[in-house]
PDB file of N, CA and C in Angstrom:
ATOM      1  N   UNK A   1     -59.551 -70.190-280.118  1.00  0.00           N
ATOM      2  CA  UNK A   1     -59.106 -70.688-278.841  1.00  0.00           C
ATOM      3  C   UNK A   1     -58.016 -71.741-278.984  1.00  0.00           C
ATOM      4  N   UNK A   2     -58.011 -72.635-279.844  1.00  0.00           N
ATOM      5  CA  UNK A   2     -56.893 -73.737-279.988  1.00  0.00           C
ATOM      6  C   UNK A   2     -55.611 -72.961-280.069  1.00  0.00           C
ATOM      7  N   UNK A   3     -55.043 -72.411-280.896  1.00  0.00           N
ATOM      8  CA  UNK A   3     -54.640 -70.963-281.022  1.00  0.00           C
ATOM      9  C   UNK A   3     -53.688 -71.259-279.700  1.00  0.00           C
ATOM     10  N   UNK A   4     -54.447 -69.972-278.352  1.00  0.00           N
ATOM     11  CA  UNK A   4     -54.161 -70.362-277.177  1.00  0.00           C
ATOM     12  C   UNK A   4     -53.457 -71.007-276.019  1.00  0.00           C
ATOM     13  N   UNK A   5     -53.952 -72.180-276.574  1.00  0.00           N
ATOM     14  CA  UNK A   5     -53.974 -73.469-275.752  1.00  0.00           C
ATOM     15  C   UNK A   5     -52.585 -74.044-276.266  1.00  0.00           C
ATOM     16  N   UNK A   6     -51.685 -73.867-277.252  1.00  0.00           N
ATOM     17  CA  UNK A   6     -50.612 -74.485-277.899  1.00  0.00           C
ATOM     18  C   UNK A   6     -49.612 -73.121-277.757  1.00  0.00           C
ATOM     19  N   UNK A   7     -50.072 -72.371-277.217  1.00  0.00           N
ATOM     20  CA  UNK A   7     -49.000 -71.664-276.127  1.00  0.00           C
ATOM     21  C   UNK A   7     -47.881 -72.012-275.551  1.00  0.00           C
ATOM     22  N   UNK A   8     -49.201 -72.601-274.805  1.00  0.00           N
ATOM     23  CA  UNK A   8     -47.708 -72.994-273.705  1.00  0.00           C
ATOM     24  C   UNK A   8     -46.688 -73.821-273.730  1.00  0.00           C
ATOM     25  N   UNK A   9     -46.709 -74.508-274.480  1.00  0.00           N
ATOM     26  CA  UNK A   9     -45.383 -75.295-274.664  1.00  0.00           C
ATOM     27  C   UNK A   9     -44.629 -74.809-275.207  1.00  0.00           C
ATOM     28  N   UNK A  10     -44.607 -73.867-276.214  1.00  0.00           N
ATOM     29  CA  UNK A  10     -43.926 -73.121-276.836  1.00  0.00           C
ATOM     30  C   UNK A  10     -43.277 -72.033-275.505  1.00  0.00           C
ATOM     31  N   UNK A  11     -43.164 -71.606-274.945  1.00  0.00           N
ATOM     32  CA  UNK A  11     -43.463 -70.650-273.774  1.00  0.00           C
ATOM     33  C   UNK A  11     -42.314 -71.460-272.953  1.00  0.00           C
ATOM     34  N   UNK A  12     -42.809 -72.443-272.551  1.00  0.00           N
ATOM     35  CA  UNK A  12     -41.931 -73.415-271.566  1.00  0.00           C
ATOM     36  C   UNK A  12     -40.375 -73.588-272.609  1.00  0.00           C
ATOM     37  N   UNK A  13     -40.590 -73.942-273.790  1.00  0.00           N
ATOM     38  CA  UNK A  13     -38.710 -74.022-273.698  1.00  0.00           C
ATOM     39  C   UNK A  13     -38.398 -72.771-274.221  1.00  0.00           C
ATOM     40  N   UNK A  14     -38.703 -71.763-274.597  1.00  0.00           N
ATOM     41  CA  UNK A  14     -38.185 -70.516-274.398  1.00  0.00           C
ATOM     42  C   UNK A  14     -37.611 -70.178-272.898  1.00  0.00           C
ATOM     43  N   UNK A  15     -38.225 -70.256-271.916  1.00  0.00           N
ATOM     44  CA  UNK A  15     -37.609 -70.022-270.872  1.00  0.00           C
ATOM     45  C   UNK A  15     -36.596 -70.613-270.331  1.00  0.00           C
ATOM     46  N   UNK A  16     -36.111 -72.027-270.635  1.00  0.00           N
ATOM     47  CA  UNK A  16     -35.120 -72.793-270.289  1.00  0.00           C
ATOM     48  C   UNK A  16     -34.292 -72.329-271.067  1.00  0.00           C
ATOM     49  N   UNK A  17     -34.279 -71.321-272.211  1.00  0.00           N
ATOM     50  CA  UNK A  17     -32.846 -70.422-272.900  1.00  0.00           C
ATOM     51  C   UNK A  17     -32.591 -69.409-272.324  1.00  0.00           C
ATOM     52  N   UNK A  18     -33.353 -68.941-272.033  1.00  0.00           N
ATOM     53  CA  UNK A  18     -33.021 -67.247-271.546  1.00  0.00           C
ATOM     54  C   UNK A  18     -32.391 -67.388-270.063  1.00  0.00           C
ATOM     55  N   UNK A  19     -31.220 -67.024-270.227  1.00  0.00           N
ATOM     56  CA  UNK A  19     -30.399 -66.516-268.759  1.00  0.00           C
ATOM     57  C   UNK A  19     -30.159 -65.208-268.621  1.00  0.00           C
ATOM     58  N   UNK A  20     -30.421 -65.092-267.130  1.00  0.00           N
ATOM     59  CA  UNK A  20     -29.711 -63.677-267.052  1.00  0.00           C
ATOM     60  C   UNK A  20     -28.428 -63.266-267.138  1.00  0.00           C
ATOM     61  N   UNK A  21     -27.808 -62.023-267.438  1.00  0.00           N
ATOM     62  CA  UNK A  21     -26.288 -61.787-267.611  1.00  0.00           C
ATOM     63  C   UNK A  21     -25.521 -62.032-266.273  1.00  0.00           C
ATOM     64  N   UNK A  22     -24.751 -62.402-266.324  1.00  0.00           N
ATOM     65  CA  UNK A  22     -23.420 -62.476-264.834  1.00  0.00           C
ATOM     66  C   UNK A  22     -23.949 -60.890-264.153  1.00  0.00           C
ATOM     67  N   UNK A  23     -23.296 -61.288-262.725  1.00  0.00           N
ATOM     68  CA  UNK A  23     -23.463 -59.565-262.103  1.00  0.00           C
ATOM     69  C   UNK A  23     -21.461 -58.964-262.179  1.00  0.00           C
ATOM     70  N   UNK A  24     -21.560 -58.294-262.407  1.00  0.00           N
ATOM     71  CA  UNK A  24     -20.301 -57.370-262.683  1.00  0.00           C
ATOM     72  C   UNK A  24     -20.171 -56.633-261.211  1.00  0.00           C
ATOM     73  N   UNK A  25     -19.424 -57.136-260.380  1.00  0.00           N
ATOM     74  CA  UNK A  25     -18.755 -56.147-259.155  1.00  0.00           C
ATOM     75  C   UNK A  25     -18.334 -54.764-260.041  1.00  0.00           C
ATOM     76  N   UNK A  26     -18.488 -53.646-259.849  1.00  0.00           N
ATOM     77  CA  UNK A  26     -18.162 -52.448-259.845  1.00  0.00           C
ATOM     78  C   UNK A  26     -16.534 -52.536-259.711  1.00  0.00           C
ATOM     79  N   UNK A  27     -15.758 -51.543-260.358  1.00  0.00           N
ATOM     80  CA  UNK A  27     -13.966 -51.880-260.681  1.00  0.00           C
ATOM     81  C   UNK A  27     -13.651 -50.899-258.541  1.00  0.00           C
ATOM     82  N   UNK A  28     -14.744 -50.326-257.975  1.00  0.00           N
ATOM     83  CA  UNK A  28     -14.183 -50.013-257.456  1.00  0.00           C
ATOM     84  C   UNK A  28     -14.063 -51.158-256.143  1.00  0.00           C
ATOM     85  N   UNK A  29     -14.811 -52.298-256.193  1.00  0.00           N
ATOM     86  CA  UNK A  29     -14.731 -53.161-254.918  1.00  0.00           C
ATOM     87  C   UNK A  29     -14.098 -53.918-255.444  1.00  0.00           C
ATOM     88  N   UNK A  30     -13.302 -53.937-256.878  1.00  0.00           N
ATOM     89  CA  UNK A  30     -11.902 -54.816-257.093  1.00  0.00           C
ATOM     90  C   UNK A  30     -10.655 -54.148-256.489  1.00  0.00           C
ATOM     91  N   UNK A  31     -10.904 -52.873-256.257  1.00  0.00           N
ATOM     92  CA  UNK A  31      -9.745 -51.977-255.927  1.00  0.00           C
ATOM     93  C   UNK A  31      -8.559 -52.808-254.498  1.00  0.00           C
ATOM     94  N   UNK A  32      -7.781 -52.519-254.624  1.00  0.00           N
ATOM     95  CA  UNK A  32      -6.464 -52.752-253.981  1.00  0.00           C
ATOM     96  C   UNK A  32      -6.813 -51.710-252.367  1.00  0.00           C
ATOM     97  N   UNK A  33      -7.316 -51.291-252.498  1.00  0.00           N
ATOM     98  CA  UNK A  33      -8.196 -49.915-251.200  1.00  0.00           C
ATOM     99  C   UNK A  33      -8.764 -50.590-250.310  1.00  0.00           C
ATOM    100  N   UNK A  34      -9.991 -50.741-251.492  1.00  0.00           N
ATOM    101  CA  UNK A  34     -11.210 -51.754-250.722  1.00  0.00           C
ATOM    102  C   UNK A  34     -10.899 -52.977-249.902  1.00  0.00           C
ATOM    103  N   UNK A  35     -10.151 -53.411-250.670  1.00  0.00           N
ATOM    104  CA  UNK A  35     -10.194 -55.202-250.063  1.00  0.00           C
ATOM    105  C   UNK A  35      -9.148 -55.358-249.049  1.00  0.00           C
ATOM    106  N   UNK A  36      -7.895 -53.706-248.930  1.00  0.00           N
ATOM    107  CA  UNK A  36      -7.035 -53.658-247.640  1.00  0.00           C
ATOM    108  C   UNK A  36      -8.077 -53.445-246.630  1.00  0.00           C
ATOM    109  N   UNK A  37      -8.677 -52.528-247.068  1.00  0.00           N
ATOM    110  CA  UNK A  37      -9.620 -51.755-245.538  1.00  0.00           C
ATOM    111  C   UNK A  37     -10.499 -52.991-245.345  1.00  0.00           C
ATOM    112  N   UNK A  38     -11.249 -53.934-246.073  1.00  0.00           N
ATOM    113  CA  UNK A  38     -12.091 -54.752-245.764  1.00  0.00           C
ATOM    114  C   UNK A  38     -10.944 -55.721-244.964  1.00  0.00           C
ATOM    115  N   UNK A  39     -10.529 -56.397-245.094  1.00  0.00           N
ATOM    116  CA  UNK A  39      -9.440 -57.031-244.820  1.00  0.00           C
ATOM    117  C   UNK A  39      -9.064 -56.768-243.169  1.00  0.00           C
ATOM    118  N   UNK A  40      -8.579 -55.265-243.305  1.00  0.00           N
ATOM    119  CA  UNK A  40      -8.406 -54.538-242.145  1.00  0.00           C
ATOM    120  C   UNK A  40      -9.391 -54.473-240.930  1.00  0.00           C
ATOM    121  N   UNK A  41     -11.007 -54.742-241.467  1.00  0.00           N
ATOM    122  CA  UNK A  41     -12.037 -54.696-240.345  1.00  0.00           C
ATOM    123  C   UNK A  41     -11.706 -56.184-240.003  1.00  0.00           C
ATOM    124  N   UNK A  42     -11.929 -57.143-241.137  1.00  0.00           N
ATOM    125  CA  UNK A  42     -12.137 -58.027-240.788  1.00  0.00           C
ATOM    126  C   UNK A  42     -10.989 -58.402-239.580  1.00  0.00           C
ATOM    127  N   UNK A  43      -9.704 -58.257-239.460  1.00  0.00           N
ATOM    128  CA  UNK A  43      -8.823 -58.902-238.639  1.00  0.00           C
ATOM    129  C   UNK A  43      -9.302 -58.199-237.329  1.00  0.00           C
ATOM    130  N   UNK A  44      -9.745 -56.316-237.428  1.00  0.00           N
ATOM    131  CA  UNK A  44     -10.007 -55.829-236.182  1.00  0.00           C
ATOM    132  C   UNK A  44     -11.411 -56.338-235.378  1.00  0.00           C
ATOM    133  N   UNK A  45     -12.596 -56.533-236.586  1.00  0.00           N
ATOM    134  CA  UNK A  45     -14.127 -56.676-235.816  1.00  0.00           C
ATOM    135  C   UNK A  45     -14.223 -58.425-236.048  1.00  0.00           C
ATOM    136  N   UNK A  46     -13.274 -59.178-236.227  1.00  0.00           N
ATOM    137  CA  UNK A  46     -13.635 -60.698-236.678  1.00  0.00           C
ATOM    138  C   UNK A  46     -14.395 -60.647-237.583  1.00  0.00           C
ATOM    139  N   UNK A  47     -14.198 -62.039-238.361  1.00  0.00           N
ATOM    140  CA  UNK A  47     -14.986 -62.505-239.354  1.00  0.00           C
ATOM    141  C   UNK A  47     -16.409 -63.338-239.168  1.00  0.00           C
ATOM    142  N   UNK A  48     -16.893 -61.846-238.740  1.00  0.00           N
ATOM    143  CA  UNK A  48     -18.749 -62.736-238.283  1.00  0.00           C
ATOM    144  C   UNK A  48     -19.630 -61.507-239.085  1.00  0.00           C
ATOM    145  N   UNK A  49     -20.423 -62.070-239.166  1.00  0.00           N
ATOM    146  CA  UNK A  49     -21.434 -60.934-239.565  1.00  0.00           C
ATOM    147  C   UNK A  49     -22.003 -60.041-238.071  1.00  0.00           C
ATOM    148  N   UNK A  50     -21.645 -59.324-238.829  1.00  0.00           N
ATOM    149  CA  UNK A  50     -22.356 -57.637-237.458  1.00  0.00           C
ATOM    150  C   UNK A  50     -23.416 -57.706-237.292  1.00  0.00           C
ATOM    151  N   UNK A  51     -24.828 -58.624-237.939  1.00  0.00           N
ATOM    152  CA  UNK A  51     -26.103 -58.519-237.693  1.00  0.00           C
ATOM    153  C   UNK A  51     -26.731 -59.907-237.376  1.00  0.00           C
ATOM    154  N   UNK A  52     -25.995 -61.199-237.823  1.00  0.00           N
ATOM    155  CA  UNK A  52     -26.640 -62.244-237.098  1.00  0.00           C
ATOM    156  C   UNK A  52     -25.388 -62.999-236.582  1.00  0.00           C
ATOM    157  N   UNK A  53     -24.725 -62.628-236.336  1.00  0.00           N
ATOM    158  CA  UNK A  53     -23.248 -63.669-235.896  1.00  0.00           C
ATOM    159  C   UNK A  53     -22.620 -64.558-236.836  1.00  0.00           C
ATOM    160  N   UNK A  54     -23.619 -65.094-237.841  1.00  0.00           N
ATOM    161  CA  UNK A  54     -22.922 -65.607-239.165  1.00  0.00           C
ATOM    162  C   UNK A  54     -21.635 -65.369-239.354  1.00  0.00           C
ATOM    163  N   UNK A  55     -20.773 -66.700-239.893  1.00  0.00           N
ATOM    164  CA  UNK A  55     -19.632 -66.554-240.616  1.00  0.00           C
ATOM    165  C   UNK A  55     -19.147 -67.146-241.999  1.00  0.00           C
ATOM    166  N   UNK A  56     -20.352 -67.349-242.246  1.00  0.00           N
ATOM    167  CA  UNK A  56     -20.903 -67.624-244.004  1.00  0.00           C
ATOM    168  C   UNK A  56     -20.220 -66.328-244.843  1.00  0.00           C
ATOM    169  N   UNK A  57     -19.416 -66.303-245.726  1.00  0.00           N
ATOM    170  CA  UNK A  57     -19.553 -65.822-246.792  1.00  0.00           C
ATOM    171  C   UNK A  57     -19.645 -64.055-246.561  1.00  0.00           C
ATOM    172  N   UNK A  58     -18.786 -64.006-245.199  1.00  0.00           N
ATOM    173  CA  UNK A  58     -19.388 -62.570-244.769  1.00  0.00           C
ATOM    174  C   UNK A  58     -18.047 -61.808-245.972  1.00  0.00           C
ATOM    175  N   UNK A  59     -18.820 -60.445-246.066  1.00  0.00           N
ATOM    176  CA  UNK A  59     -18.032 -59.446-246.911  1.00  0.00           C
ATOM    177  C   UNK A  59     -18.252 -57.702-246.140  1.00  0.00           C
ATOM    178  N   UNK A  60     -17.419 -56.606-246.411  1.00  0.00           N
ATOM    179  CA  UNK A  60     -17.915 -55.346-246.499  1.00  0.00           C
ATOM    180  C   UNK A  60     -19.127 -54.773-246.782  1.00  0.00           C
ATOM    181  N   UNK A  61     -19.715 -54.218-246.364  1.00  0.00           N
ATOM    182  CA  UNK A  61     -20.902 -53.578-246.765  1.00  0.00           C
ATOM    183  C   UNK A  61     -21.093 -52.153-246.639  1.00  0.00           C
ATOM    184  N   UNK A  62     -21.257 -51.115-247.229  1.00  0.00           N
ATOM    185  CA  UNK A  62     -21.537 -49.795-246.886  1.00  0.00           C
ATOM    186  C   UNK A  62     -22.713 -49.521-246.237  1.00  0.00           C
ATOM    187  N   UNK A  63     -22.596 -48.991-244.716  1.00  0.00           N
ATOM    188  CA  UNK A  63     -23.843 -48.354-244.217  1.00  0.00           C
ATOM    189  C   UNK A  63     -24.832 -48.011-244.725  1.00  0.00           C
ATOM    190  N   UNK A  64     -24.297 -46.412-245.307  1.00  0.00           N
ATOM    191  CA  UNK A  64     -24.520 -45.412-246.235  1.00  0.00           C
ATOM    192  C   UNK A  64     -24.190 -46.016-247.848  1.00  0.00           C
ATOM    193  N   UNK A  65     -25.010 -46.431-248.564  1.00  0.00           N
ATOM    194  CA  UNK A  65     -24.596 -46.910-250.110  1.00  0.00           C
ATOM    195  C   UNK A  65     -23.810 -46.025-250.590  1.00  0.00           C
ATOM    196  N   UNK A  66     -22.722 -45.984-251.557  1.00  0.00           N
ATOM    197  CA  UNK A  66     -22.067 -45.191-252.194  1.00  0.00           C
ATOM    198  C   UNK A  66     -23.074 -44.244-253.177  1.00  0.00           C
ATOM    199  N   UNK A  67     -24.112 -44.971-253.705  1.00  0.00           N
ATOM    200  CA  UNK A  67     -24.573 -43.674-254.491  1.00  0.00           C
ATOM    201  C   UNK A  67     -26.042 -42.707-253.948  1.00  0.00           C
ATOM    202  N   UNK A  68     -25.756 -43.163-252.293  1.00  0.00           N
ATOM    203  CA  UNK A  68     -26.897 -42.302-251.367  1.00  0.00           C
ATOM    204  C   UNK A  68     -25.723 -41.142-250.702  1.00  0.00           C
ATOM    205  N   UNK A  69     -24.233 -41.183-251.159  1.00  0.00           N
ATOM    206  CA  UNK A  69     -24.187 -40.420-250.798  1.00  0.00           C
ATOM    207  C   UNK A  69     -23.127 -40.874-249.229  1.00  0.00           C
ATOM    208  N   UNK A  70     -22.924 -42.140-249.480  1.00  0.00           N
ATOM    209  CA  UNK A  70     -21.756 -42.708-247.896  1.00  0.00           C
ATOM    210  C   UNK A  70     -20.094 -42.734-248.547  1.00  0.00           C
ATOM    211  N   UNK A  71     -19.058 -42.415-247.585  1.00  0.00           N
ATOM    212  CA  UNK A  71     -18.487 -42.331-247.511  1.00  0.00           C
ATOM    213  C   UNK A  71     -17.639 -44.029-248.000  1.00  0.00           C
ATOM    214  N   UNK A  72     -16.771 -43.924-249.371  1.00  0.00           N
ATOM    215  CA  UNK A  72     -16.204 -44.995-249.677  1.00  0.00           C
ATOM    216  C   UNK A  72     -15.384 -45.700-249.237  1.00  0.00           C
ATOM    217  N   UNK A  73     -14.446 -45.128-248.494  1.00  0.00           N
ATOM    218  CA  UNK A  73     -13.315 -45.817-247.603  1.00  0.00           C
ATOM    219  C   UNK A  73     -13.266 -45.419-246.387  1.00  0.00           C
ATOM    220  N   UNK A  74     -14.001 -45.256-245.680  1.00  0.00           N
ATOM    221  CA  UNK A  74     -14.661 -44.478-244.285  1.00  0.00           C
ATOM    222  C   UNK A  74     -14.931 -46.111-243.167  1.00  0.00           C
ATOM    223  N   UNK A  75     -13.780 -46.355-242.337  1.00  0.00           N
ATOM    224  CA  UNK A  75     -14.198 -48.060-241.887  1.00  0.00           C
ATOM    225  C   UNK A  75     -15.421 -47.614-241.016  1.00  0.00           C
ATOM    226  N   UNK A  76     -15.820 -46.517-240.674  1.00  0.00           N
ATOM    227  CA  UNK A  76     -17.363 -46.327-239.770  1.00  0.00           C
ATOM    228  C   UNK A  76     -18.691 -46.234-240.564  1.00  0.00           C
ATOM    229  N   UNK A  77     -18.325 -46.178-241.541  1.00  0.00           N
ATOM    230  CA  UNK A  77     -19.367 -46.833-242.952  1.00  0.00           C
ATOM    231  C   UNK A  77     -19.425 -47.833-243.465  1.00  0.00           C
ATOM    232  N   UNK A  78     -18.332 -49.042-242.814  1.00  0.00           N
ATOM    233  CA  UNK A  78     -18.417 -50.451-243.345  1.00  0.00           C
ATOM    234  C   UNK A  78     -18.935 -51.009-242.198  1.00  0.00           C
ATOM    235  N   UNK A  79     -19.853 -52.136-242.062  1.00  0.00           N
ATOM    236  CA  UNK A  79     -20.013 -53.247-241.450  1.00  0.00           C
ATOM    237  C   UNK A  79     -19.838 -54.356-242.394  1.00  0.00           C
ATOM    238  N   UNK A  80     -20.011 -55.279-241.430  1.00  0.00           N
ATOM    239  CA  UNK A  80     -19.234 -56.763-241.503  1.00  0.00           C
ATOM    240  C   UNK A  80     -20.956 -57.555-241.655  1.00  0.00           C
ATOM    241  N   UNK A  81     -21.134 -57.986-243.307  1.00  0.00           N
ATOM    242  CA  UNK A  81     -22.378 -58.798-243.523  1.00  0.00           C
ATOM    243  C   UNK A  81     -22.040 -60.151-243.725  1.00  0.00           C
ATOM    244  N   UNK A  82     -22.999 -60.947-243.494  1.00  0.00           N
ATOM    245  CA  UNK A  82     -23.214 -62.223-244.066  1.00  0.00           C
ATOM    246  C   UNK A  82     -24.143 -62.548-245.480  1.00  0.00           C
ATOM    247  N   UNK A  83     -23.908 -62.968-246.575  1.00  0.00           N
ATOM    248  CA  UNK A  83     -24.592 -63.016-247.926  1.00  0.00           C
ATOM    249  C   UNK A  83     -26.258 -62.657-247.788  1.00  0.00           C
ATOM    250  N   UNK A  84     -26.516 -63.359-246.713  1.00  0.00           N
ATOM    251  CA  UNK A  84     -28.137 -62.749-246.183  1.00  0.00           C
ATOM    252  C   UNK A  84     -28.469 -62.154-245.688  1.00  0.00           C
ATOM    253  N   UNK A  85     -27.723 -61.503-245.132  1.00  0.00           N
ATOM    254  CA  UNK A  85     -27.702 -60.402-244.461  1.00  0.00           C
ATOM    255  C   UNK A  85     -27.571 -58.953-245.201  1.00  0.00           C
ATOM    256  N   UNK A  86     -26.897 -59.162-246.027  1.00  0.00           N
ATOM    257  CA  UNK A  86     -26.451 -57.889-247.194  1.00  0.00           C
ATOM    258  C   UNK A  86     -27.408 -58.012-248.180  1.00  0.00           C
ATOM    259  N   UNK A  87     -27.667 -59.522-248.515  1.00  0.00           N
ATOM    260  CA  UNK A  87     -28.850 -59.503-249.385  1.00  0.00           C
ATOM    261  C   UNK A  87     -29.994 -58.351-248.887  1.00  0.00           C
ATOM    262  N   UNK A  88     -30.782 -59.256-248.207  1.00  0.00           N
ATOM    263  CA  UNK A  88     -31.733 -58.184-247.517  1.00  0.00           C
ATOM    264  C   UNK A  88     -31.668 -56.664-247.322  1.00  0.00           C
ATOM    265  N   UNK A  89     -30.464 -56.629-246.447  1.00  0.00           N
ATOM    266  CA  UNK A  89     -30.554 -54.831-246.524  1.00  0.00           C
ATOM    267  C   UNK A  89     -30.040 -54.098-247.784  1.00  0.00           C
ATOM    268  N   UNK A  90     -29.811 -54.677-248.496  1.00  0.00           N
ATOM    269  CA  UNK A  90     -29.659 -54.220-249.637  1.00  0.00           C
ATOM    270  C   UNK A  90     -31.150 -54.390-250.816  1.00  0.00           C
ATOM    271  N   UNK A  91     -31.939 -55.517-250.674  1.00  0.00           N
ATOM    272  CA  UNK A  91     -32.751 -55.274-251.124  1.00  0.00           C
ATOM    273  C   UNK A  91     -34.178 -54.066-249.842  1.00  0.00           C
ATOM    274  N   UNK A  92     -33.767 -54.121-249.124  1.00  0.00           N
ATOM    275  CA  UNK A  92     -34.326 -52.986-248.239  1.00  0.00           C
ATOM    276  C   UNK A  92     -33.715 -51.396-248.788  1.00  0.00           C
ATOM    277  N   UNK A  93     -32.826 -51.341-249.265  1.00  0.00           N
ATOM    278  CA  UNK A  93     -32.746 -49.585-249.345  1.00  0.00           C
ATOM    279  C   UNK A  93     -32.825 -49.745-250.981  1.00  0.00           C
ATOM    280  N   UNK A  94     -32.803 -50.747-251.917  1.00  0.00           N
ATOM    281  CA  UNK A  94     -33.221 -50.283-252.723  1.00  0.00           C
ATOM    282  C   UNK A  94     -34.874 -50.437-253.060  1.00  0.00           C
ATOM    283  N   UNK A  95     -35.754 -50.471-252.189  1.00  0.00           N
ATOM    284  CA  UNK A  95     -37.085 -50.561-252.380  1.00  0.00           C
ATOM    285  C   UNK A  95     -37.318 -49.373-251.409  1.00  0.00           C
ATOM    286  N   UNK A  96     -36.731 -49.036-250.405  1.00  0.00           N
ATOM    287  CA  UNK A  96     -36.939 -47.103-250.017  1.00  0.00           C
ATOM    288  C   UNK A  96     -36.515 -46.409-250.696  1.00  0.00           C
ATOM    289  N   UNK A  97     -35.341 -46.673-251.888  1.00  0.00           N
ATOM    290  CA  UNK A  97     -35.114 -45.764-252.977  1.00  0.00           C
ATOM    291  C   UNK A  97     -36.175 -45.445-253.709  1.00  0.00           C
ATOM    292  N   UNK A  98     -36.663 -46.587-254.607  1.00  0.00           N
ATOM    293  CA  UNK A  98     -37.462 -46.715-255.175  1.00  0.00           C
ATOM    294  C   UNK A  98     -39.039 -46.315-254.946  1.00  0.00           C
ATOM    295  N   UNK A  99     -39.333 -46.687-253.631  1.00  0.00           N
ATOM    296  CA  UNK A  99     -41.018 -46.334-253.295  1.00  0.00           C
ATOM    297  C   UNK A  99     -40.984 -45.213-252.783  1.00  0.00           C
ATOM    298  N   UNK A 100     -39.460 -44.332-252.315  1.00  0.00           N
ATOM    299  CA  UNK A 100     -39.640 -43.837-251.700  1.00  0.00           C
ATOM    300  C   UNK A 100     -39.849 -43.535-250.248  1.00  0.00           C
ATOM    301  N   UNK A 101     -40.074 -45.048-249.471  1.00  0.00           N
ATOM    302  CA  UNK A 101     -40.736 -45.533-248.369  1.00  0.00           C
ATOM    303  C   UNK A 101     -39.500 -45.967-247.541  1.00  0.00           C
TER     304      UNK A 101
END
């Protein structure tokens, strides 16, 4: 049991090393395409978010995800998110991907 018990400290500064890797945008939402047409909603639908009025940090978002199958440069497949807003529905279709549900 002592063993055990001298765990955890060992445990605790291991975790204060380990970071996760940076997130890598995909080369296609660096594209010169993307960021006209985003650009382009934004001046036509304002810079608010389409789901809570937010104007935090809003960006493009695909309706339809690109790899469910939505249309990439399609402006009736983009709405206008706010960081929490995209968060969420984005963690929402990838947990109906996933469960299925």
């Amino acid at each position: 049991m002592g063993r055990l018990k001298g765990l955890g400290p060992r445990l605790a500064s291991v975790r204060g090393r380990v970071r996760a890797l940076p997130k890598v945008a995909e080369a296609f939402y660096q594209s010169k395409e993307w960021r006209d047409l985003v650009r382009r909603i934004k001046a036509e639908r304002g810079k608010w978010c389409e789901r809570c009025g937010s104007g935090h940090r809003v960006t493009g978002d695909h309706k339809v995800e690109r790899k469910d199958g939505g249309a990439d440069l399609d402006a009736a497949n983009i709405e206008l998110l706010c960081q929490a807003c995209h968060n969420r529905k984005t963690a929402e279709v990838r947990a109906r991907r996933v469960g299925g549900g």
